[in-house]
C-alpha atoms as a PDB file:
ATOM      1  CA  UNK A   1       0.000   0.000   0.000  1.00  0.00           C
ATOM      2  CA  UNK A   2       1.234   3.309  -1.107  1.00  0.00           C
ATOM      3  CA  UNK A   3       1.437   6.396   1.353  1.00  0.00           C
ATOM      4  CA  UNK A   4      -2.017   7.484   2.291  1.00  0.00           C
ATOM      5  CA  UNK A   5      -3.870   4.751   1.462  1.00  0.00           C
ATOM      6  CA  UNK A   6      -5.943   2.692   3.132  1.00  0.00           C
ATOM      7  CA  UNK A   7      -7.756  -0.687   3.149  1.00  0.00           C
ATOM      8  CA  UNK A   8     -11.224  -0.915   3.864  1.00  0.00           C
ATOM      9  CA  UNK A   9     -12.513  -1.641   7.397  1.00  0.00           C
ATOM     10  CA  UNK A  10     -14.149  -5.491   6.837  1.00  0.00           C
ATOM     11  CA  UNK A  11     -17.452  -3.576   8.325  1.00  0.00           C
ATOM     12  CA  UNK A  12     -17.649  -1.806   5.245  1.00  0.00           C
ATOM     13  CA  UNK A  13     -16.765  -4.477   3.578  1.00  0.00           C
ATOM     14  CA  UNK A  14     -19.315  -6.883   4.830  1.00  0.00           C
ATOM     15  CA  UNK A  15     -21.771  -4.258   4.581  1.00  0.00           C
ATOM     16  CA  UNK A  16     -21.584  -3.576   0.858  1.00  0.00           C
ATOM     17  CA  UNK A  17     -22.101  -6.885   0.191  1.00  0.00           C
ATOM     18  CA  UNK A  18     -25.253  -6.567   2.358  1.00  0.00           C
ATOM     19  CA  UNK A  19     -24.351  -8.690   5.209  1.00  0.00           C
ATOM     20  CA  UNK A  20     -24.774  -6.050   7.820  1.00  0.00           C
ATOM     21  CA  UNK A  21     -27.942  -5.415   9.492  1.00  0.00           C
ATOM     22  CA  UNK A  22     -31.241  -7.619   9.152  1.00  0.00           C
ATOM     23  CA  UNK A  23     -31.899  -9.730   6.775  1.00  0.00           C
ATOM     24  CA  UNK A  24     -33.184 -13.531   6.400  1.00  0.00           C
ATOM     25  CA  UNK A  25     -31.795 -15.819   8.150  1.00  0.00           C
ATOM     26  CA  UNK A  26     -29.090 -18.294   6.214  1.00  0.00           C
ATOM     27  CA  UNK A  27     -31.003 -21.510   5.010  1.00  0.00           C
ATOM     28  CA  UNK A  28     -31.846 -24.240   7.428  1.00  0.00           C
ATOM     29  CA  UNK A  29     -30.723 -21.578  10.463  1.00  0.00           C
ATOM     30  CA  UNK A  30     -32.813 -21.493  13.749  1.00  0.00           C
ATOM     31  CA  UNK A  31     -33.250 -17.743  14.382  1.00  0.00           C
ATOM     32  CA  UNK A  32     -34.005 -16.107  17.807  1.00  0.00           C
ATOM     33  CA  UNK A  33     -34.750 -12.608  18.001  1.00  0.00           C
ATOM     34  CA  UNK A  34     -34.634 -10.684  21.622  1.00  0.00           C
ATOM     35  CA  UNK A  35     -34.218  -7.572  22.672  1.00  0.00           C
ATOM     36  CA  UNK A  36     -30.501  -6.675  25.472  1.00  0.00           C
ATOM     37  CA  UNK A  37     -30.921  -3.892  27.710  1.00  0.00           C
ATOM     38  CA  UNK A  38     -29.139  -2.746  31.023  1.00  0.00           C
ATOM     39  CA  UNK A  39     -28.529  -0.231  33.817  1.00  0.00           C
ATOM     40  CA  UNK A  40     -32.293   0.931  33.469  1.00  0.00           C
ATOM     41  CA  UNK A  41     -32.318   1.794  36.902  1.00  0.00           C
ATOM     42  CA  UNK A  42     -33.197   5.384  36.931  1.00  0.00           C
ATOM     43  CA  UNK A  43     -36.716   6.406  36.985  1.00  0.00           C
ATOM     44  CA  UNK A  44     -38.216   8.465  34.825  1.00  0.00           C
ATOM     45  CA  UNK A  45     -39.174   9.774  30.885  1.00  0.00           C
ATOM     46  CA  UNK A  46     -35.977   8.907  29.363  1.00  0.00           C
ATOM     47  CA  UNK A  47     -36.399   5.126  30.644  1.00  0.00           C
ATOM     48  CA  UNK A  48     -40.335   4.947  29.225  1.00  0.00           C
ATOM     49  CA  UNK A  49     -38.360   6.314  25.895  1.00  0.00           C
ATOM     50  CA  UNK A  50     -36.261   3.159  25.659  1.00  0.00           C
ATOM     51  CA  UNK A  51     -39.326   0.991  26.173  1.00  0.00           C
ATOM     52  CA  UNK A  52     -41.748   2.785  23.990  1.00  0.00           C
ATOM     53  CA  UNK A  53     -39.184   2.136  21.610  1.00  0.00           C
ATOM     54  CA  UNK A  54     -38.804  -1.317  21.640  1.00  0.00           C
ATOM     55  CA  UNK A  55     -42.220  -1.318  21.421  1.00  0.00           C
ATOM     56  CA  UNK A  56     -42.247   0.670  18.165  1.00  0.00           C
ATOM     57  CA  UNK A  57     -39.808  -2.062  16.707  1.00  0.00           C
ATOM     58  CA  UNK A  58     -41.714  -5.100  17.748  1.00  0.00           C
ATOM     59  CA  UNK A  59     -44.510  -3.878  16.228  1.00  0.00           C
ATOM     60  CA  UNK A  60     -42.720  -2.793  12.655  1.00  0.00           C
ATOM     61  CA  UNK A  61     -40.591  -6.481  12.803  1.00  0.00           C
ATOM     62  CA  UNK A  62     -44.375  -8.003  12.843  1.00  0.00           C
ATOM     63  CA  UNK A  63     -46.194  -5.508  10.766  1.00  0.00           C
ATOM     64  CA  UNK A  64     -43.097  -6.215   7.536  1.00  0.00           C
ATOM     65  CA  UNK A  65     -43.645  -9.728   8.295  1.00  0.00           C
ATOM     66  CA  UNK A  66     -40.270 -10.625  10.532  1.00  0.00           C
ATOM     67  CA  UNK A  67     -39.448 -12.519  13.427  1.00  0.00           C
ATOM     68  CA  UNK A  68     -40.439 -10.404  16.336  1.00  0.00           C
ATOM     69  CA  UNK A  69     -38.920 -10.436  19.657  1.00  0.00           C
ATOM     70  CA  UNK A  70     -39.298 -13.917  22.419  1.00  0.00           C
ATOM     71  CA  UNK A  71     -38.189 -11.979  25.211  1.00  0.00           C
ATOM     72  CA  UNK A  72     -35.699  -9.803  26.639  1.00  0.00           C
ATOM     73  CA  UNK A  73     -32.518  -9.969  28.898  1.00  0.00           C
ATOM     74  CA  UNK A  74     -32.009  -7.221  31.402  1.00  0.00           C
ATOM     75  CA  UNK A  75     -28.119  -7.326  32.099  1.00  0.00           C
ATOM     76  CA  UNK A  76     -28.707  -5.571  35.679  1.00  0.00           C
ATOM     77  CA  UNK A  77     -29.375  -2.630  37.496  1.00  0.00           C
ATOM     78  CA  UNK A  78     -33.193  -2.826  36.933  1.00  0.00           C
ATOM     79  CA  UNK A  79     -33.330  -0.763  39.754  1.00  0.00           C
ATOM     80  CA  UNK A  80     -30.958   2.023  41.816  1.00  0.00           C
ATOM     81  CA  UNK A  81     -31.140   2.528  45.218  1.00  0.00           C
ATOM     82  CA  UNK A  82     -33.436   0.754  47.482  1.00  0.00           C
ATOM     83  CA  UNK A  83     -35.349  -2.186  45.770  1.00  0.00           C
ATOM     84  CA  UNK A  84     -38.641  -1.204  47.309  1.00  0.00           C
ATOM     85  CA  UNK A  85     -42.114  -2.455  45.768  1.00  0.00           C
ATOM     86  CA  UNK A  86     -42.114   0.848  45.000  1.00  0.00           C
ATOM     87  CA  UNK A  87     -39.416   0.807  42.988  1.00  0.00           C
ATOM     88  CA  UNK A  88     -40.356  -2.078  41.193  1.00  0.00           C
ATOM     89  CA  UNK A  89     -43.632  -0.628  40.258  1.00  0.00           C
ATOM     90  CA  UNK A  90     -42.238   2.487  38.635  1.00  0.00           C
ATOM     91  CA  UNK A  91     -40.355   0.280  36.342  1.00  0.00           C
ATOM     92  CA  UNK A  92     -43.639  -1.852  35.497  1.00  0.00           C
ATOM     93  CA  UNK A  93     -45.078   0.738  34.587  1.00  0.00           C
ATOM     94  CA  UNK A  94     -42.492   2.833  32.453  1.00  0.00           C
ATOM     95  CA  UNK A  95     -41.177  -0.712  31.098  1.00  0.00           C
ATOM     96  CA  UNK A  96     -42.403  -3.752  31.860  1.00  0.00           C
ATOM     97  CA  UNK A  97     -45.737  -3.060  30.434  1.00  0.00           C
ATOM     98  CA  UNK A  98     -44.869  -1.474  27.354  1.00  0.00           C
ATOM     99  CA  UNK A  99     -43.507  -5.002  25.875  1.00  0.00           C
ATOM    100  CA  UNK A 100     -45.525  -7.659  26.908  1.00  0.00           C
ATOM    101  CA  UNK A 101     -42.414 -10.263  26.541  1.00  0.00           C
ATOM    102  CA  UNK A 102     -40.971 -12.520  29.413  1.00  0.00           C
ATOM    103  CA  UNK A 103     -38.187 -10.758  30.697  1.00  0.00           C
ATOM    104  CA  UNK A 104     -35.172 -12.050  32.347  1.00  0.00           C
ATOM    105  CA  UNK A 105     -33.368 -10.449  34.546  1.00  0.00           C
ATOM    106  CA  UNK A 106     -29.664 -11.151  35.017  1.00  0.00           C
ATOM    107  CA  UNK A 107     -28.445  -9.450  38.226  1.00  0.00           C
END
């Protein structure tokens, strides 16, 4: 390679030949789509804004005819500070019940 160039990142590689991103599943492949999510722990609007957008997705994956969602992982931190049934009902309701998946928390 000659001064100032470079070679292509395999991302962009991979990408232009249309590898990258969603897309069918390779033939005979068992496919499991789920949504990852972690340190959720802090009340409020911005946390209802992560759900409402899963949400949102679900509903487009099953609308254009894809796999939606099984479930979802929570890595941790569901919660910060004390884990009061108070706590765990302000993330019901700005989470939990915006995806009606099982959920499985990791902690």
């Amino acid at each position: 390679m000659g001064v100032g160039a470079s070679a292509a990142h395999p991302r962009d590689r991979i990408a232009s030949e249309g590898r990258l991103g969603p897309g069918p599943p390779p033939p005979g492949a068992t496919t499991v789509r789920f949504f990852v999510l972690g340190d959720i722990g802090h009340p409020g609007a911005g946390r209802a804004r992560v759900a409402t957008a899963m949400s949102r997705l679900q509903q487009a994956w099953q609308s254009g005819g894809e796999l939606p969602a099984s479930f979802v992982v929570s890595t941790g931190d569901q919660v910060y500070g004390p884990a009061t049934g108070e706590a765990f009902d302000r993330l019901e309701a700005e989470v939990l019940c915006h995806l009606r998946l099982p959920w499985l928390a990791c902690l």
